[in-house]
Protein backbone atom coordinates (compact mmCIF):
# COMPACT_ATOMS: atom_id res chain seq x y z
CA UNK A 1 7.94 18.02 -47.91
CA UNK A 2 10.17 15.46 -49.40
CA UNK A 3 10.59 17.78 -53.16
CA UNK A 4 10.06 20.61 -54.73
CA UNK A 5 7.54 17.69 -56.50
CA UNK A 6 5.42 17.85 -53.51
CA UNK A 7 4.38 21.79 -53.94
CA UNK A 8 1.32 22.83 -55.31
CA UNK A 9 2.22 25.81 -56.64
CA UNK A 10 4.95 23.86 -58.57
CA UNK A 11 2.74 21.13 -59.96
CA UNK A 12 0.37 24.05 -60.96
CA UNK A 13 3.06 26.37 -62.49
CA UNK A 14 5.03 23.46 -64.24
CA UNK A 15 1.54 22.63 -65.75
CA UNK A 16 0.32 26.39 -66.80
CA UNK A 17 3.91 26.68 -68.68
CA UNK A 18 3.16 23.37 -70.88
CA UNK A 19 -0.32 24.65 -71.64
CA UNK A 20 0.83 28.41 -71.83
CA UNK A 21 3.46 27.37 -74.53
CA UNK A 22 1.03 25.38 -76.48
CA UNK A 23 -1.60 28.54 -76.35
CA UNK A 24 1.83 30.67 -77.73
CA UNK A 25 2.34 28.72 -80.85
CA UNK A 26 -1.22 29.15 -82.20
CA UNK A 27 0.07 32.51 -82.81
CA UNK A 28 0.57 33.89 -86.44
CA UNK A 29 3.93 33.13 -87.35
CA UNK A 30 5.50 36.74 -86.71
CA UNK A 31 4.29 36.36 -83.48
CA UNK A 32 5.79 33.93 -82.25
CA UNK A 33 9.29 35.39 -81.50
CA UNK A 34 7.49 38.78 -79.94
CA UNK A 35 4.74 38.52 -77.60
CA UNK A 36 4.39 34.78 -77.99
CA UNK A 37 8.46 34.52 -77.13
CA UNK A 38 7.10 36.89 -74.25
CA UNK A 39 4.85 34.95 -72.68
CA UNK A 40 6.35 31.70 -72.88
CA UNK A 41 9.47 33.06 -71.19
CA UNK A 42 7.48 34.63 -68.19
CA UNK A 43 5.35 31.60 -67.71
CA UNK A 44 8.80 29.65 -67.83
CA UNK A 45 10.24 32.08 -65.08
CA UNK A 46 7.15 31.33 -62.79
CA UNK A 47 7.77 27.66 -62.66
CA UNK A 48 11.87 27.93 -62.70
CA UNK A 49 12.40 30.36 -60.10
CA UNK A 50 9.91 28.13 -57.50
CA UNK A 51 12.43 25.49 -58.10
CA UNK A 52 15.06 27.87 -57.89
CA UNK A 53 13.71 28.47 -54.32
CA UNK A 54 13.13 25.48 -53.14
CA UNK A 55 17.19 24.63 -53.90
CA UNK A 56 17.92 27.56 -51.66
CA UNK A 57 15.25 26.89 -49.03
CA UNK A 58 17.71 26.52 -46.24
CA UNK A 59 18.08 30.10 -46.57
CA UNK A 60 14.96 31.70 -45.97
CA UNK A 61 15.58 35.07 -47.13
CA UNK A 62 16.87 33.23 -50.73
CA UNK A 63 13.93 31.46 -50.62
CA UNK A 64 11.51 34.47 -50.25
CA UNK A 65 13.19 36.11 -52.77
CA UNK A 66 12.72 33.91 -55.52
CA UNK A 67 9.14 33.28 -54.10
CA UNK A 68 8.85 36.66 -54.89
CA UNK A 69 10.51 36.71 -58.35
CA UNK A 70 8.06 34.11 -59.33
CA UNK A 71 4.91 35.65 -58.40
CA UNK A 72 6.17 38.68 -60.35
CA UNK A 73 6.61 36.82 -63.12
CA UNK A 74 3.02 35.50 -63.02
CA UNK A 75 1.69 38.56 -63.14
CA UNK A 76 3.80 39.48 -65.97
CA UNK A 77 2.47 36.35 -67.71
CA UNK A 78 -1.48 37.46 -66.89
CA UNK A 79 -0.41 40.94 -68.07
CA UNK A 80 0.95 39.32 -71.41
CA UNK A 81 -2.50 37.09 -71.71
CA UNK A 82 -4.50 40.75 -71.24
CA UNK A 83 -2.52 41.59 -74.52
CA UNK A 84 -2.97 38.43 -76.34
CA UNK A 85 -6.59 38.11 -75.49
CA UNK A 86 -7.18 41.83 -77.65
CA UNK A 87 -4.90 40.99 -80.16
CA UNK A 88 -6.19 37.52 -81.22
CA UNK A 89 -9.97 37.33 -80.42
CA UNK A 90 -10.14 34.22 -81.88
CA UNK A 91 -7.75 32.53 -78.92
CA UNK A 92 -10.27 33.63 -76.10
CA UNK A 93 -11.55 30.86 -74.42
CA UNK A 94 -7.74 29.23 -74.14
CA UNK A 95 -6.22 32.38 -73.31
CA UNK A 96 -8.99 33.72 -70.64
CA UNK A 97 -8.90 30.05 -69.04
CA UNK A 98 -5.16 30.35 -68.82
CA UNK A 99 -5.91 33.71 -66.77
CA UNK A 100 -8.00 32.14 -64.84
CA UNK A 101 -5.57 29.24 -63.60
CA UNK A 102 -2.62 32.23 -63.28
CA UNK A 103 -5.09 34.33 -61.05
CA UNK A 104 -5.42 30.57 -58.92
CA UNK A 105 -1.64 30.17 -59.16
CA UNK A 106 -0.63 34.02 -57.96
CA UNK A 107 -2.99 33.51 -54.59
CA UNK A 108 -1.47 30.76 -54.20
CA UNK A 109 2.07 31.68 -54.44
CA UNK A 110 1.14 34.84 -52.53
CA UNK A 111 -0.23 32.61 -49.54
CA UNK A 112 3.17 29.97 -50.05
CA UNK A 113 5.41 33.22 -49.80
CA UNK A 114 3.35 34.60 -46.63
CA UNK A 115 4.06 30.90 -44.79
CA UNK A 116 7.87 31.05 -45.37
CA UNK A 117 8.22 34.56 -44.09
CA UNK A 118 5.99 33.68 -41.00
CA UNK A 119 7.00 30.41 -40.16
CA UNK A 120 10.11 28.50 -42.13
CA UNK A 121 12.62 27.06 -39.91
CA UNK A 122 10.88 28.29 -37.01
CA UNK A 123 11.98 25.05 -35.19
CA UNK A 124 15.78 25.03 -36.27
């Protein structure tokens, strides 16, 4: 691993933000700065603290704990498409797609985090 370019879970995230904030502005105008803000600032924190990570990866523990942060934060961002998807019906099939890719993206991050606590710098 070369970058923080050459993890999934960062290609993935990095993508679900672009798509999540595009989803967020179809939102009626007041909106926008509550659970649209919301949403766009979780799904930010998914793909930020990976990279955040990644810059601290020679310290595993640092590492694990932004890991961490950032799977929070995708479930935060599935909780806030659960909310969106009641409010505004007429965003379903974007919205529960979206859930669908986060749901990918947490087991994913959740395997990622279970390989750096079991075997980063195991040969250092």
């Amino acid at each position: 691993m070369k970058s923080y370019k050459d993890l999934d879970i960062y290609n993935l995230s990095l993508s679900l933000f672009y798509k999540t904030h595009a989803v967020s502005l179809k939102l009626p105008k007041y909106e926008l700065y509550e659970l649209g803000s919301q949403v766009r600032r979780s799904s930010d924190s998914v793909v930020t603290n990976i990279l955040e990570g990644y810059g601290r990866r020679r310290y595993k523990f640092d590492f694990i704990k932004f890991l961490t942060y950032s799977h929070a934060s995708n479930l935060e961002t599935i909780c806030h498409l659960e909310k969106l998807l009641l409010l505004y019906p007429d965003l379903a099939n974007e919205i529960t797609l979206l859930q669908n890719e986060y749901d990918t993206l947490g087991a994913k991050l959740f395997s990622f985090l279970r390989y750096v606590e079991n075997n980063w710098n195991k040969f250092e």
